[in-house]
PDB file of N, CA and C in Angstrom:
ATOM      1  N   UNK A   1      99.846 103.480 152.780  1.00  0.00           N
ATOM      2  CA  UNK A   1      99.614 102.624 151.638  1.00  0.00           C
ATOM      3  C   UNK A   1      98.484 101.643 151.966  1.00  0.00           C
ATOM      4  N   UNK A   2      97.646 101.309 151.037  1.00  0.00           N
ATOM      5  CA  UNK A   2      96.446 100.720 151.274  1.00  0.00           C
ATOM      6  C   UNK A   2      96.629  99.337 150.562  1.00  0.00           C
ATOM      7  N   UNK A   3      96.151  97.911 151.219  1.00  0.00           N
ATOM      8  CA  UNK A   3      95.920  97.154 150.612  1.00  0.00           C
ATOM      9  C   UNK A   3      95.743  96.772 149.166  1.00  0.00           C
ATOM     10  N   UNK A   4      96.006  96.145 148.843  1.00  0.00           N
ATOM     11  CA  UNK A   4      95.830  96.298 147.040  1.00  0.00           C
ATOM     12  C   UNK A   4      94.776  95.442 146.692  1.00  0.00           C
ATOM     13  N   UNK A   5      93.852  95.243 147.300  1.00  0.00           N
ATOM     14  CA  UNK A   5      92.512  94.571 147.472  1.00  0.00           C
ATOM     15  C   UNK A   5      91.318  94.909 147.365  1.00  0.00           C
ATOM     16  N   UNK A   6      90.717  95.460 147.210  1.00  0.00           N
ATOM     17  CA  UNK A   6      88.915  95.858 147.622  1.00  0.00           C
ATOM     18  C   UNK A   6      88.286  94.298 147.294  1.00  0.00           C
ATOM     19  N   UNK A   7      87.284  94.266 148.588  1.00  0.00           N
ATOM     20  CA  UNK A   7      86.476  93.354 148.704  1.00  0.00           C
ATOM     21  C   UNK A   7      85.423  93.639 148.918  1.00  0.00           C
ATOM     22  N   UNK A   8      84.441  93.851 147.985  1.00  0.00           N
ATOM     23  CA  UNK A   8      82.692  94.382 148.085  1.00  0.00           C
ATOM     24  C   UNK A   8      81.960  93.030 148.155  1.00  0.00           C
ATOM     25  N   UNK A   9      80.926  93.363 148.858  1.00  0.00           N
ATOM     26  CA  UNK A   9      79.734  92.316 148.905  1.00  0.00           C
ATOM     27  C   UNK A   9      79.136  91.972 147.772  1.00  0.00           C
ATOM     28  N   UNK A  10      79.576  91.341 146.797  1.00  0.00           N
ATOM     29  CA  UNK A  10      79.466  90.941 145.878  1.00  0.00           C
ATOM     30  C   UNK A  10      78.107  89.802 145.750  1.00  0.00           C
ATOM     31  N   UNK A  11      76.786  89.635 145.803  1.00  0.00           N
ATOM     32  CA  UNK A  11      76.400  88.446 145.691  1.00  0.00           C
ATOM     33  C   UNK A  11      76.729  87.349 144.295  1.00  0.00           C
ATOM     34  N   UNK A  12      77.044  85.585 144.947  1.00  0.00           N
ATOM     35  CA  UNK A  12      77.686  85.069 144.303  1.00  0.00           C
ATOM     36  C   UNK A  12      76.138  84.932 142.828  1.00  0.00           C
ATOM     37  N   UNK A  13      75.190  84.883 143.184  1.00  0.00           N
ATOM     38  CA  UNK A  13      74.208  84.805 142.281  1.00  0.00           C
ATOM     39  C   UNK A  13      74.544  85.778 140.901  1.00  0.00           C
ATOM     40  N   UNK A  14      75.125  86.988 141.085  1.00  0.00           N
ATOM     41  CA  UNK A  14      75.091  88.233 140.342  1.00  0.00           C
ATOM     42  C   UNK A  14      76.665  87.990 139.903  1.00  0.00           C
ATOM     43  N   UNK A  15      77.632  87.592 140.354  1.00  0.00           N
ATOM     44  CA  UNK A  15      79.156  87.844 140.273  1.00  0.00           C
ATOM     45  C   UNK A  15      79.261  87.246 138.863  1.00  0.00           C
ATOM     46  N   UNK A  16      79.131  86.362 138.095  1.00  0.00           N
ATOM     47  CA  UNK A  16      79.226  85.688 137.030  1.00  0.00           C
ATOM     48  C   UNK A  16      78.689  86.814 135.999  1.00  0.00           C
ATOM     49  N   UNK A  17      77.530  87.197 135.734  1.00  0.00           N
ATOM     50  CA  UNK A  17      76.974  88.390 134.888  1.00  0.00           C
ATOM     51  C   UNK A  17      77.954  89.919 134.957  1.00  0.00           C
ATOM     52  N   UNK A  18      78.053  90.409 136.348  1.00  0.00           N
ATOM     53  CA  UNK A  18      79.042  91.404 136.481  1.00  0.00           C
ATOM     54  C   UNK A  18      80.475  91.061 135.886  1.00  0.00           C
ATOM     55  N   UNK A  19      80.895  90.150 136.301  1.00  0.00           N
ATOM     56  CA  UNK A  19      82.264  90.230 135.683  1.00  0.00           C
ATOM     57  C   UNK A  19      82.158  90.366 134.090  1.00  0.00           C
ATOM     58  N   UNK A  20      81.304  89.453 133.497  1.00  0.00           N
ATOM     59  CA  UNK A  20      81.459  89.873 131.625  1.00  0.00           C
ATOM     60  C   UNK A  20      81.003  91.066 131.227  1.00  0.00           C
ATOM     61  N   UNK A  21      80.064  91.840 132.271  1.00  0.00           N
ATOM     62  CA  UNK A  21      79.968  93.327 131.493  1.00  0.00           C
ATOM     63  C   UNK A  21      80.371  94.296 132.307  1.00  0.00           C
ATOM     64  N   UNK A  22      81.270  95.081 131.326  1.00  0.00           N
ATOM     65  CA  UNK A  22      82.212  95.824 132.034  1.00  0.00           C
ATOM     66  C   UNK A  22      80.970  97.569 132.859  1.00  0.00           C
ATOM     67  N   UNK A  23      80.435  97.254 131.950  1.00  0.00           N
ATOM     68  CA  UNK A  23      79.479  98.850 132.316  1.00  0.00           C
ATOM     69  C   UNK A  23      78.526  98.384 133.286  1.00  0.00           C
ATOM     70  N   UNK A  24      77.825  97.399 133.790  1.00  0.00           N
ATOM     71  CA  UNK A  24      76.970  96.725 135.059  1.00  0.00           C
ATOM     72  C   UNK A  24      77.812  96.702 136.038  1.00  0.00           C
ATOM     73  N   UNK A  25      79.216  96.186 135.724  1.00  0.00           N
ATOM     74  CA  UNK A  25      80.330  96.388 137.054  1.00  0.00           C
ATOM     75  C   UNK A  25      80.757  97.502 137.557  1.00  0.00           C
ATOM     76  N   UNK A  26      80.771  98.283 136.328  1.00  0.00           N
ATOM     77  CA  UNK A  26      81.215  99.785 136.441  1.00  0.00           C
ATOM     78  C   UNK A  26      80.239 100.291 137.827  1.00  0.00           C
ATOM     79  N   UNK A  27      78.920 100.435 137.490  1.00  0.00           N
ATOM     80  CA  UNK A  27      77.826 101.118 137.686  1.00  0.00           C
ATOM     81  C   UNK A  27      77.472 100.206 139.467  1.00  0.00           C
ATOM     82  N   UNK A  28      78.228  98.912 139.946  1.00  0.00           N
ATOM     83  CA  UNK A  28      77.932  98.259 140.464  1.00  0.00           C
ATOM     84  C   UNK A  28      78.863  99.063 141.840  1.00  0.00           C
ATOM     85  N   UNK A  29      80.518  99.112 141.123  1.00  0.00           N
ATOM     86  CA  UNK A  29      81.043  99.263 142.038  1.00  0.00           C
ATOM     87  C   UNK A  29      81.169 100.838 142.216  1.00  0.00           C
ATOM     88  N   UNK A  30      80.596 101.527 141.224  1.00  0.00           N
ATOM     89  CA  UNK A  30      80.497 102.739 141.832  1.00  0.00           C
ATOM     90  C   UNK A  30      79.460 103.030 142.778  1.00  0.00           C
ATOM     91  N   UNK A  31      78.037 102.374 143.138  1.00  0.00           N
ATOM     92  CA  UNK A  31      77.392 102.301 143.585  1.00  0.00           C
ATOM     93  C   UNK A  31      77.916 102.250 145.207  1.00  0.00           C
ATOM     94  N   UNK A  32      78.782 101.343 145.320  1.00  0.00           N
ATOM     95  CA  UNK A  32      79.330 100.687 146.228  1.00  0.00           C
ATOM     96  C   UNK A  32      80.244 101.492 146.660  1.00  0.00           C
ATOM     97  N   UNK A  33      80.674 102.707 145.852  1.00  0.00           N
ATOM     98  CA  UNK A  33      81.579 103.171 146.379  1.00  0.00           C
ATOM     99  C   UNK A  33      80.904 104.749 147.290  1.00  0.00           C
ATOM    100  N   UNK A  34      79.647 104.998 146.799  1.00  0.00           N
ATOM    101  CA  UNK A  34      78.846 106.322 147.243  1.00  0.00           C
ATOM    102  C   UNK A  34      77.920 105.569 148.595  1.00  0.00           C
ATOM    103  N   UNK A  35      77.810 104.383 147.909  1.00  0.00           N
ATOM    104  CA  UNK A  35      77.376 103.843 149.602  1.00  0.00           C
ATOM    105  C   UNK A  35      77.996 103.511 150.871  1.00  0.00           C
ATOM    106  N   UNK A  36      79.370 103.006 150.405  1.00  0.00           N
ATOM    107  CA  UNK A  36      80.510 102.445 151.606  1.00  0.00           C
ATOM    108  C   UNK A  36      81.798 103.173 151.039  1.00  0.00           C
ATOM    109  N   UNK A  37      81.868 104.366 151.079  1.00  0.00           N
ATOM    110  CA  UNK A  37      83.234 104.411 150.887  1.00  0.00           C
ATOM    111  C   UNK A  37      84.867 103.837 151.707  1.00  0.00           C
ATOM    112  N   UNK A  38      84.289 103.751 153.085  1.00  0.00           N
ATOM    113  CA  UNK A  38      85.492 102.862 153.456  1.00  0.00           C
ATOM    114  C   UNK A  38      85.930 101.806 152.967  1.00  0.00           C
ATOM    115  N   UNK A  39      85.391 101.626 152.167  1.00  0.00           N
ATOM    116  CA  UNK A  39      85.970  99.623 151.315  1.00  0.00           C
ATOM    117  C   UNK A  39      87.234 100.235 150.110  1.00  0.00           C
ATOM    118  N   UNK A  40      86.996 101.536 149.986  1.00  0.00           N
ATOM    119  CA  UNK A  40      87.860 102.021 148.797  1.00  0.00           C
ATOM    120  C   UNK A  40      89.096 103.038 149.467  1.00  0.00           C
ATOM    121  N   UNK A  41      89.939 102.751 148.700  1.00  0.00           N
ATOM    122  CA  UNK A  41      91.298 103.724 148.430  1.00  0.00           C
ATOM    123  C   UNK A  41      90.836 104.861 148.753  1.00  0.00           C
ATOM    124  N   UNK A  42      91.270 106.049 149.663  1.00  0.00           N
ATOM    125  CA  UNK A  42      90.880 107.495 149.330  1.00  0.00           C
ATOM    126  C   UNK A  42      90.950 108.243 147.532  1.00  0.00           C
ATOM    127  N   UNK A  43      91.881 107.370 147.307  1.00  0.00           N
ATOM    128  CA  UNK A  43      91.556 108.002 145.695  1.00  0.00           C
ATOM    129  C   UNK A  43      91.001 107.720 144.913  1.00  0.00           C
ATOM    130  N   UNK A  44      90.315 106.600 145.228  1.00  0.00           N
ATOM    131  CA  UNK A  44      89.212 106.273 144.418  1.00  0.00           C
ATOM    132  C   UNK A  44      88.272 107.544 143.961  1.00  0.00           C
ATOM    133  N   UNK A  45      88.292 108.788 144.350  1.00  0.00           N
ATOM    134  CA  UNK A  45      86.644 109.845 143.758  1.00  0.00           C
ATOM    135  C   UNK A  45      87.929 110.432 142.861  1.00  0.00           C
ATOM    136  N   UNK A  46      89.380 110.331 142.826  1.00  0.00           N
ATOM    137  CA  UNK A  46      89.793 110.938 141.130  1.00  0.00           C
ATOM    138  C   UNK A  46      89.073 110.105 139.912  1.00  0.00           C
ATOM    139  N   UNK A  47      88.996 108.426 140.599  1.00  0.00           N
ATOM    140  CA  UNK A  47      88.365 107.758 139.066  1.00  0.00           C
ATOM    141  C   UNK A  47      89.244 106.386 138.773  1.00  0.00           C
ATOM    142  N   UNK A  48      88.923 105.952 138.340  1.00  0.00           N
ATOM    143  CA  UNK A  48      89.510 104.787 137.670  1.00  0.00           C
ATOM    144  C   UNK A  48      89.405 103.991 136.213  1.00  0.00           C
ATOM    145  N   UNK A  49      89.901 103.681 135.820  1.00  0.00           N
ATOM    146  CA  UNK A  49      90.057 102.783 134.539  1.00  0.00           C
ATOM    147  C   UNK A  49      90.229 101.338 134.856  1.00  0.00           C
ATOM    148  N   UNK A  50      89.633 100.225 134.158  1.00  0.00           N
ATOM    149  CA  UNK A  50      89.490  98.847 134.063  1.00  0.00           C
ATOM    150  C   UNK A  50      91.020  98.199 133.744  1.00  0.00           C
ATOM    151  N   UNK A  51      91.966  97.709 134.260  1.00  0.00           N
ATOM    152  CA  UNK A  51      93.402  97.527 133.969  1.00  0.00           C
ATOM    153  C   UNK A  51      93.063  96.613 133.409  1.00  0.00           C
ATOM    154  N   UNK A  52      92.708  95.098 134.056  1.00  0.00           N
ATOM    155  CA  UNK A  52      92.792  93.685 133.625  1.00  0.00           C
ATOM    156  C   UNK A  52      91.917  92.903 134.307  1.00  0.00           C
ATOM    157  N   UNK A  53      91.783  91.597 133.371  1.00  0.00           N
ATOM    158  CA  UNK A  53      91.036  90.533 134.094  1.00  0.00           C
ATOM    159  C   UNK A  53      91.574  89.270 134.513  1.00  0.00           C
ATOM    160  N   UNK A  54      91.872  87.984 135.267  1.00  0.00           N
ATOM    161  CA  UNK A  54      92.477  87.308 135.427  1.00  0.00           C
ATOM    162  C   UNK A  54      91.346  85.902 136.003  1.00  0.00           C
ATOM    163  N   UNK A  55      92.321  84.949 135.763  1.00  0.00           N
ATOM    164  CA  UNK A  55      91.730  83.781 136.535  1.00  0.00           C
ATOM    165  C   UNK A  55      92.590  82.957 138.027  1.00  0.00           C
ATOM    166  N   UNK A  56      91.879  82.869 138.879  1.00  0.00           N
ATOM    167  CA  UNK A  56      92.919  82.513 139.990  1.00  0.00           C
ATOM    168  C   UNK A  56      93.788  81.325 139.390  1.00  0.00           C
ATOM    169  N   UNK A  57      94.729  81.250 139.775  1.00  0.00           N
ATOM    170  CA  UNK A  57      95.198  79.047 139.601  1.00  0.00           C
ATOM    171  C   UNK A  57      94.214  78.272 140.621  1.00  0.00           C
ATOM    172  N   UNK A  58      94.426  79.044 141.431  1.00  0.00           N
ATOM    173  CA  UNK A  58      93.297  78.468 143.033  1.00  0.00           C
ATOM    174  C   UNK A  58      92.032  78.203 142.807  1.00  0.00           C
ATOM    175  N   UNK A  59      91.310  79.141 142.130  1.00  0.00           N
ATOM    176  CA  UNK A  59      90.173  78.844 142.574  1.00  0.00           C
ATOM    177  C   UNK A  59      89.666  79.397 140.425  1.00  0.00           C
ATOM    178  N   UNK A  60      90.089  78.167 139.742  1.00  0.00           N
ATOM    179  CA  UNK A  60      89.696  78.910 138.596  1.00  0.00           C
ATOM    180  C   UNK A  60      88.275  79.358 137.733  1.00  0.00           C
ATOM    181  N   UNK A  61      87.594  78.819 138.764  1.00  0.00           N
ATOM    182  CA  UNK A  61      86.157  79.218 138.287  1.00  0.00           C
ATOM    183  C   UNK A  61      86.019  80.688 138.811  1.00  0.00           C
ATOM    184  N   UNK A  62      86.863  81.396 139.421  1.00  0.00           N
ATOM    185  CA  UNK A  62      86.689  82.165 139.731  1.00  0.00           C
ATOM    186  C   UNK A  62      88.010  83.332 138.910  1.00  0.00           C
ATOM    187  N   UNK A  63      86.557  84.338 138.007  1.00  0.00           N
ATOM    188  CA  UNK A  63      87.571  85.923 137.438  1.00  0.00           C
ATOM    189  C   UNK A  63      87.527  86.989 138.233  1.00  0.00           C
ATOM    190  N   UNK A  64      88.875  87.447 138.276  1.00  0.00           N
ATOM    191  CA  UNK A  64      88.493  88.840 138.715  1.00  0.00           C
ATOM    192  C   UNK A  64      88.865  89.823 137.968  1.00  0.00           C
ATOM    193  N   UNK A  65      88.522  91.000 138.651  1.00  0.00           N
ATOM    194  CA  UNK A  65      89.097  92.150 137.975  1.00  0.00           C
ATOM    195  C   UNK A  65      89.791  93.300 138.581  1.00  0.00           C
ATOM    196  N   UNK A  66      90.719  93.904 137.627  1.00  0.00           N
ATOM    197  CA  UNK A  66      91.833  94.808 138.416  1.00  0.00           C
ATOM    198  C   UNK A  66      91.436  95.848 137.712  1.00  0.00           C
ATOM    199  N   UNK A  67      91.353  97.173 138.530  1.00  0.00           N
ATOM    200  CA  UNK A  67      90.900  98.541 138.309  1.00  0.00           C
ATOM    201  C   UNK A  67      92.734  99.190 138.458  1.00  0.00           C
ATOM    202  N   UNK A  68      92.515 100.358 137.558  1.00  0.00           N
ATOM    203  CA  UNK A  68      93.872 101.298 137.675  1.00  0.00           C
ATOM    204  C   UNK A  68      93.192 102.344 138.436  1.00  0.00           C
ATOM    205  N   UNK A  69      93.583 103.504 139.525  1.00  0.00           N
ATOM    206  CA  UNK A  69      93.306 104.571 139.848  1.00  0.00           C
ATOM    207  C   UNK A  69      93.993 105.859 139.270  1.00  0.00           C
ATOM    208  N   UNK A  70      92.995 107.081 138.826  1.00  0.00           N
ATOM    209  CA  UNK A  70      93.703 108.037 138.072  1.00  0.00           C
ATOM    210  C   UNK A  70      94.568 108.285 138.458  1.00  0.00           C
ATOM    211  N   UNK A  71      94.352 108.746 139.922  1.00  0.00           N
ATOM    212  CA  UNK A  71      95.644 109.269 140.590  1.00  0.00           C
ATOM    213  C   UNK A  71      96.913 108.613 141.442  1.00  0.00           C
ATOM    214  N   UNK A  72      97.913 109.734 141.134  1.00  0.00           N
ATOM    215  CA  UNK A  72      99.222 108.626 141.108  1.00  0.00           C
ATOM    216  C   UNK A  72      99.927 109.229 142.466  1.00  0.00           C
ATOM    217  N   UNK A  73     100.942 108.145 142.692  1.00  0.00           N
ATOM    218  CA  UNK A  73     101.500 108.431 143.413  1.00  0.00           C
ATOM    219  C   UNK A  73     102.716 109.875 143.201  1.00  0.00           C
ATOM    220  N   UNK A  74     103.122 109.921 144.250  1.00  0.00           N
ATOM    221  CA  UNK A  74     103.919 111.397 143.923  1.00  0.00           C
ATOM    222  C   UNK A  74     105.571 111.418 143.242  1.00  0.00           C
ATOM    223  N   UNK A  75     105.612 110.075 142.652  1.00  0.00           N
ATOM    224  CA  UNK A  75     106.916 109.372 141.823  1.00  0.00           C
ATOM    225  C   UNK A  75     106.131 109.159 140.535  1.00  0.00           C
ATOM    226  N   UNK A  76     104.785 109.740 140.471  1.00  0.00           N
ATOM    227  CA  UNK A  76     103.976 109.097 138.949  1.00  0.00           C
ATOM    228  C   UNK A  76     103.990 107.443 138.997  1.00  0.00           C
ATOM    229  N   UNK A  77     104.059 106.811 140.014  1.00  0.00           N
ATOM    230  CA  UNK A  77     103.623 105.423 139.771  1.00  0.00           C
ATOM    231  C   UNK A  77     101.951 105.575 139.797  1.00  0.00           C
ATOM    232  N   UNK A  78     101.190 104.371 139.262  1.00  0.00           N
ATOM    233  CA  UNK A  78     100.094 104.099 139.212  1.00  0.00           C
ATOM    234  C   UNK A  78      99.426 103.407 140.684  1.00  0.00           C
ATOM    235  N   UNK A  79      98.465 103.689 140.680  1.00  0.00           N
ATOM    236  CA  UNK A  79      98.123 102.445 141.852  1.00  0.00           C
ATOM    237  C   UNK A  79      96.602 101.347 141.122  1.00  0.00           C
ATOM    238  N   UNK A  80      96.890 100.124 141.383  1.00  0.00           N
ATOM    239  CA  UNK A  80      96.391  99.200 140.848  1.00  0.00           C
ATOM    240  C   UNK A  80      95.361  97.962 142.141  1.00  0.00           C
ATOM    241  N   UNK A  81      94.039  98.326 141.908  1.00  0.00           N
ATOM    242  CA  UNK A  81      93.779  97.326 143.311  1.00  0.00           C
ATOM    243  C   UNK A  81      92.641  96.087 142.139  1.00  0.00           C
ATOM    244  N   UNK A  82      92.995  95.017 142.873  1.00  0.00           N
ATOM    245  CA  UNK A  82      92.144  93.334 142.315  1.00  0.00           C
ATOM    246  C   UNK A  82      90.434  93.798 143.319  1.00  0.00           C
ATOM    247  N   UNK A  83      89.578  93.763 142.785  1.00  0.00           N
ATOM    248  CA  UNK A  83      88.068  93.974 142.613  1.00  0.00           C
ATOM    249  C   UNK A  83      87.805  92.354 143.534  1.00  0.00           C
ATOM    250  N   UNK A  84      87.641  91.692 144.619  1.00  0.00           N
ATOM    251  CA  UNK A  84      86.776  90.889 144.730  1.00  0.00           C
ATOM    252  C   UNK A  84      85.702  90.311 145.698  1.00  0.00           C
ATOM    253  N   UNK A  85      85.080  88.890 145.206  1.00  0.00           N
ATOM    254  CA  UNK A  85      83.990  89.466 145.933  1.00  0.00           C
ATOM    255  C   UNK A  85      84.015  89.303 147.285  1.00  0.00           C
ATOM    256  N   UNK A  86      83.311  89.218 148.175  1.00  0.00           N
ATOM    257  CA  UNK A  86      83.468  89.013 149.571  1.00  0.00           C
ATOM    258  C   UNK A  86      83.270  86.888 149.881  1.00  0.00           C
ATOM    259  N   UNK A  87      82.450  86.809 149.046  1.00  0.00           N
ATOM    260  CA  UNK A  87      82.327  85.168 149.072  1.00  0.00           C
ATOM    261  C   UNK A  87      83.876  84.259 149.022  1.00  0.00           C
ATOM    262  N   UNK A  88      84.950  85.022 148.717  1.00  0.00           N
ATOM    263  CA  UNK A  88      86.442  84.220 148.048  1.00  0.00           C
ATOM    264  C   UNK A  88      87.315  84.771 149.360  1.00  0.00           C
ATOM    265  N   UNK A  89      87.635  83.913 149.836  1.00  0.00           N
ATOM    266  CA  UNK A  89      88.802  83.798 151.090  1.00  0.00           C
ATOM    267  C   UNK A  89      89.706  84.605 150.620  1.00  0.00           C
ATOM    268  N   UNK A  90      91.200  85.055 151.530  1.00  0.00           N
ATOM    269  CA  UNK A  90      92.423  86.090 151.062  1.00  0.00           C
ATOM    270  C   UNK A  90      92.961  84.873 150.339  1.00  0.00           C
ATOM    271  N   UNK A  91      94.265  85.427 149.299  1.00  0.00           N
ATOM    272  CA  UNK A  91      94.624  84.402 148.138  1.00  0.00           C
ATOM    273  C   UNK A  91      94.185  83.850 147.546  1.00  0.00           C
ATOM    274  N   UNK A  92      92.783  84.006 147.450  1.00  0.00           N
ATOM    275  CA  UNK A  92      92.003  82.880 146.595  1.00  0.00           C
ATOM    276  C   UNK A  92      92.013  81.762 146.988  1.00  0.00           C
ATOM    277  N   UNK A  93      91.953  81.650 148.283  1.00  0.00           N
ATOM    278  CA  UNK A  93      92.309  80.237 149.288  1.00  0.00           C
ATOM    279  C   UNK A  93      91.606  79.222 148.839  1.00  0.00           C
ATOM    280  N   UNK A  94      90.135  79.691 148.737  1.00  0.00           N
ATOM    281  CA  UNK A  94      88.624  79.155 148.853  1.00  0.00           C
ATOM    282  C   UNK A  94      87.874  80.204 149.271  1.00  0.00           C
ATOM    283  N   UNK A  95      86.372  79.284 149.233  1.00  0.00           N
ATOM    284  CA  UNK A  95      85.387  79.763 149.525  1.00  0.00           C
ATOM    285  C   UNK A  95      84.863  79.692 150.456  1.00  0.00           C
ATOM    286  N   UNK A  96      84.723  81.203 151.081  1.00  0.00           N
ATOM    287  CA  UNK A  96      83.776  81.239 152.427  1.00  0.00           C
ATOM    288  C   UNK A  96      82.887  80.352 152.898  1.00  0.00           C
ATOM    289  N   UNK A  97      82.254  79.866 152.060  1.00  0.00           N
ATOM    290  CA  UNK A  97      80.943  78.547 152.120  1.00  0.00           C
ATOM    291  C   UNK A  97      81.560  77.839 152.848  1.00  0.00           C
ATOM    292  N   UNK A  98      82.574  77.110 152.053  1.00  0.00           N
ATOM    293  CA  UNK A  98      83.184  75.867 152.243  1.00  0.00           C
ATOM    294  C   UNK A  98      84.217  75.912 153.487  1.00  0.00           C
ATOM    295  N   UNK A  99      84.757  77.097 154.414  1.00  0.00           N
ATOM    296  CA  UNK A  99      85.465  76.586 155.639  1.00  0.00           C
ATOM    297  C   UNK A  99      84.676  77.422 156.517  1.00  0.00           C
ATOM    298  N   UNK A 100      83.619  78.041 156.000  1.00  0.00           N
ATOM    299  CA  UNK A 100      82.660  79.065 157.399  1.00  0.00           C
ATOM    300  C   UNK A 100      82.740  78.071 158.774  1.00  0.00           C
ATOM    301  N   UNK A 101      82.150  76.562 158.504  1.00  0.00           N
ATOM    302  CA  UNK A 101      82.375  75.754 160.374  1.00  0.00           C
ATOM    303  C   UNK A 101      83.698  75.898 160.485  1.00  0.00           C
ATOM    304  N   UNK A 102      84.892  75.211 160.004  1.00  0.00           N
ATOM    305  CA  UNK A 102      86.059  75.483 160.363  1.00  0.00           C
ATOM    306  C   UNK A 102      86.054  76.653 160.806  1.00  0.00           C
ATOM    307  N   UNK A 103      86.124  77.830 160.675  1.00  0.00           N
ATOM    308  CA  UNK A 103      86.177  78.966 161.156  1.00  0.00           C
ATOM    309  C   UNK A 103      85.313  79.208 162.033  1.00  0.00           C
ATOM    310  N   UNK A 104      84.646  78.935 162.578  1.00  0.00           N
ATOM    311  CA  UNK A 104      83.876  78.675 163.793  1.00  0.00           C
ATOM    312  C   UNK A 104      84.270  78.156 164.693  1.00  0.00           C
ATOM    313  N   UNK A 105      85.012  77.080 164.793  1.00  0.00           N
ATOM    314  CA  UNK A 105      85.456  76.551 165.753  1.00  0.00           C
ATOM    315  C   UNK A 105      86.810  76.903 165.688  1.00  0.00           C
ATOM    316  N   UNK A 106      87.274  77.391 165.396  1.00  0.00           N
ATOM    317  CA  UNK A 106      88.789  78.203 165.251  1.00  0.00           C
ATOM    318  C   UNK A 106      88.541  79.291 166.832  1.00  0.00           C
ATOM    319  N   UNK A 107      87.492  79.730 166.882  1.00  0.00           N
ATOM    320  CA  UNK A 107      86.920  80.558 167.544  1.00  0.00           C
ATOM    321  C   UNK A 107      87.176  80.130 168.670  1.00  0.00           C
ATOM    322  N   UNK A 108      86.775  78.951 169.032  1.00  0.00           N
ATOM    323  CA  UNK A 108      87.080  78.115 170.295  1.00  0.00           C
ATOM    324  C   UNK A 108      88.244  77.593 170.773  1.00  0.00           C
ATOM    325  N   UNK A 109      89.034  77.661 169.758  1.00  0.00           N
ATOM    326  CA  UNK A 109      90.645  77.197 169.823  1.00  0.00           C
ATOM    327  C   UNK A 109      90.683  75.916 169.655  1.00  0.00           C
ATOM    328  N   UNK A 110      89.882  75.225 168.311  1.00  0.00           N
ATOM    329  CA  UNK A 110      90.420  74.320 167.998  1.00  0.00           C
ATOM    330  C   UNK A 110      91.297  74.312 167.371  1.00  0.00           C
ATOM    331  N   UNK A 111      92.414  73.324 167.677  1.00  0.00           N
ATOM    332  CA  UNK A 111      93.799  73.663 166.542  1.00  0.00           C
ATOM    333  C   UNK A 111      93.309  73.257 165.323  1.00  0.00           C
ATOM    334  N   UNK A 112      94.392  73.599 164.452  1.00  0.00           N
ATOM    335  CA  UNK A 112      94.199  72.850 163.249  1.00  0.00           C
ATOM    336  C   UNK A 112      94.810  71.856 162.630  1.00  0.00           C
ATOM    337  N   UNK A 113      95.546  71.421 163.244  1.00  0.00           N
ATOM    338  CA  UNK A 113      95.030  69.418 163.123  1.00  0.00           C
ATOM    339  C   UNK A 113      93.922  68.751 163.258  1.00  0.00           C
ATOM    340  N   UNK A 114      93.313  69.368 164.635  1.00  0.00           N
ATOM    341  CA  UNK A 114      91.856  68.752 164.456  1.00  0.00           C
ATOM    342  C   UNK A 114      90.939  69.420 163.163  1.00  0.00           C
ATOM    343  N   UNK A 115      90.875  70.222 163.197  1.00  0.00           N
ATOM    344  CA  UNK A 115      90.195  70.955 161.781  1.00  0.00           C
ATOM    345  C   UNK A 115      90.429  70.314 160.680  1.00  0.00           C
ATOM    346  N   UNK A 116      92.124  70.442 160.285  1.00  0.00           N
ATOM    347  CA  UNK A 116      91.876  68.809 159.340  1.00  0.00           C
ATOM    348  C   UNK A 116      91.439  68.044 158.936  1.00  0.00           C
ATOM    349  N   UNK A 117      91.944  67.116 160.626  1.00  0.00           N
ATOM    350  CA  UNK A 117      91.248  65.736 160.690  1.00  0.00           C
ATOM    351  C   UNK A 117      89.757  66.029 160.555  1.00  0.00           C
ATOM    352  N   UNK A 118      88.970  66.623 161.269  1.00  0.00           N
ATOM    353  CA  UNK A 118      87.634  66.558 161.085  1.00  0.00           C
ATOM    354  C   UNK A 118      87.396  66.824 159.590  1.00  0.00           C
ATOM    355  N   UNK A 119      87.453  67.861 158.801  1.00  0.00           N
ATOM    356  CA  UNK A 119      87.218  68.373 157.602  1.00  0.00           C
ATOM    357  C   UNK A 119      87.725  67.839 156.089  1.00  0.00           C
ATOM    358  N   UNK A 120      88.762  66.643 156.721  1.00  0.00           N
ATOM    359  CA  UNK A 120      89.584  66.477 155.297  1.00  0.00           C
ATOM    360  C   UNK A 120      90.081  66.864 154.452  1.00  0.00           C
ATOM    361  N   UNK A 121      91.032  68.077 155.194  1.00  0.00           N
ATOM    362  CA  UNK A 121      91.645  68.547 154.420  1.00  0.00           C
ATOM    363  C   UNK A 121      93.039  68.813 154.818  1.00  0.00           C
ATOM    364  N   UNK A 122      94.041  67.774 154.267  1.00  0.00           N
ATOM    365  CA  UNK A 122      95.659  67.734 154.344  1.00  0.00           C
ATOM    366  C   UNK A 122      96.753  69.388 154.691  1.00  0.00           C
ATOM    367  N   UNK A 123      95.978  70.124 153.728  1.00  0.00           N
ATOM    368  CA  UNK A 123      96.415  71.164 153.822  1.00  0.00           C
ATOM    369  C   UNK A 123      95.892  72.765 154.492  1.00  0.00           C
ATOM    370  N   UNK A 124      94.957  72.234 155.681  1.00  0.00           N
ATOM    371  CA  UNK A 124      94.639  73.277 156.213  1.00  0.00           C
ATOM    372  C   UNK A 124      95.898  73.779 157.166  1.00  0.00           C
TER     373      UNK A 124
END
């Protein structure tokens, strides 16, 4: 079973235009999918359909989008993966931008209290 995720290199310049048209995204992530297929489901070459669109609570400037895959599992369930871009942390935490040093020095074994304290943020 595969993640229910795909995360393509999305540039954040372009992500705003792609998400409102469904046929530039189409054409975007199929692109993406003949160039890198490891980022995708093996079943991704049956095909897919556009399920839904959503807004994080987290991070609400940020939409994404959920693709259905044709092919099903062998109970006829569907499989369903969230489209996003590579710039947006797991959970919609945040943005890569915004803790890339923290995560740098994570590297070094700073705890994260100090990360915190340095960064101001209560809830790292």
């Amino acid at each position: 079973m595969h993640p229910r995720r795909i995360v393509l290199p999305i540039p954040r310049a372009i992500y705003g235009d792609l998400i409102e048209n469904c046929d530039a995204y189409r054409e975007y992530i199929d692109a993406m999918f003949v160039s890198c297929p490891e980022l995708f489901p093996s079943d991704m070459a049956q095909g897919y359909t556009w399920h839904d669109r959503y807004h994080s609570r987290k991070m609400s400037a940020i939409s994404v989008r959920r693709i259905k895959l044709k092919a099903r599992y062998e109970d006829g369930k569907t499989q369903v993966f969230t489209i996003v871009p590579s710039f947006v942390m797991p959970y919609m935490s945040g943005d890569t931008d915004e803790i890339e040093k923290a995560l740098f020095l994570r590297r070094f074994g700073v705890p994260f209290w100090g990360l915190s304290y340095v960064f101001g943020h209560n809830d790292m």
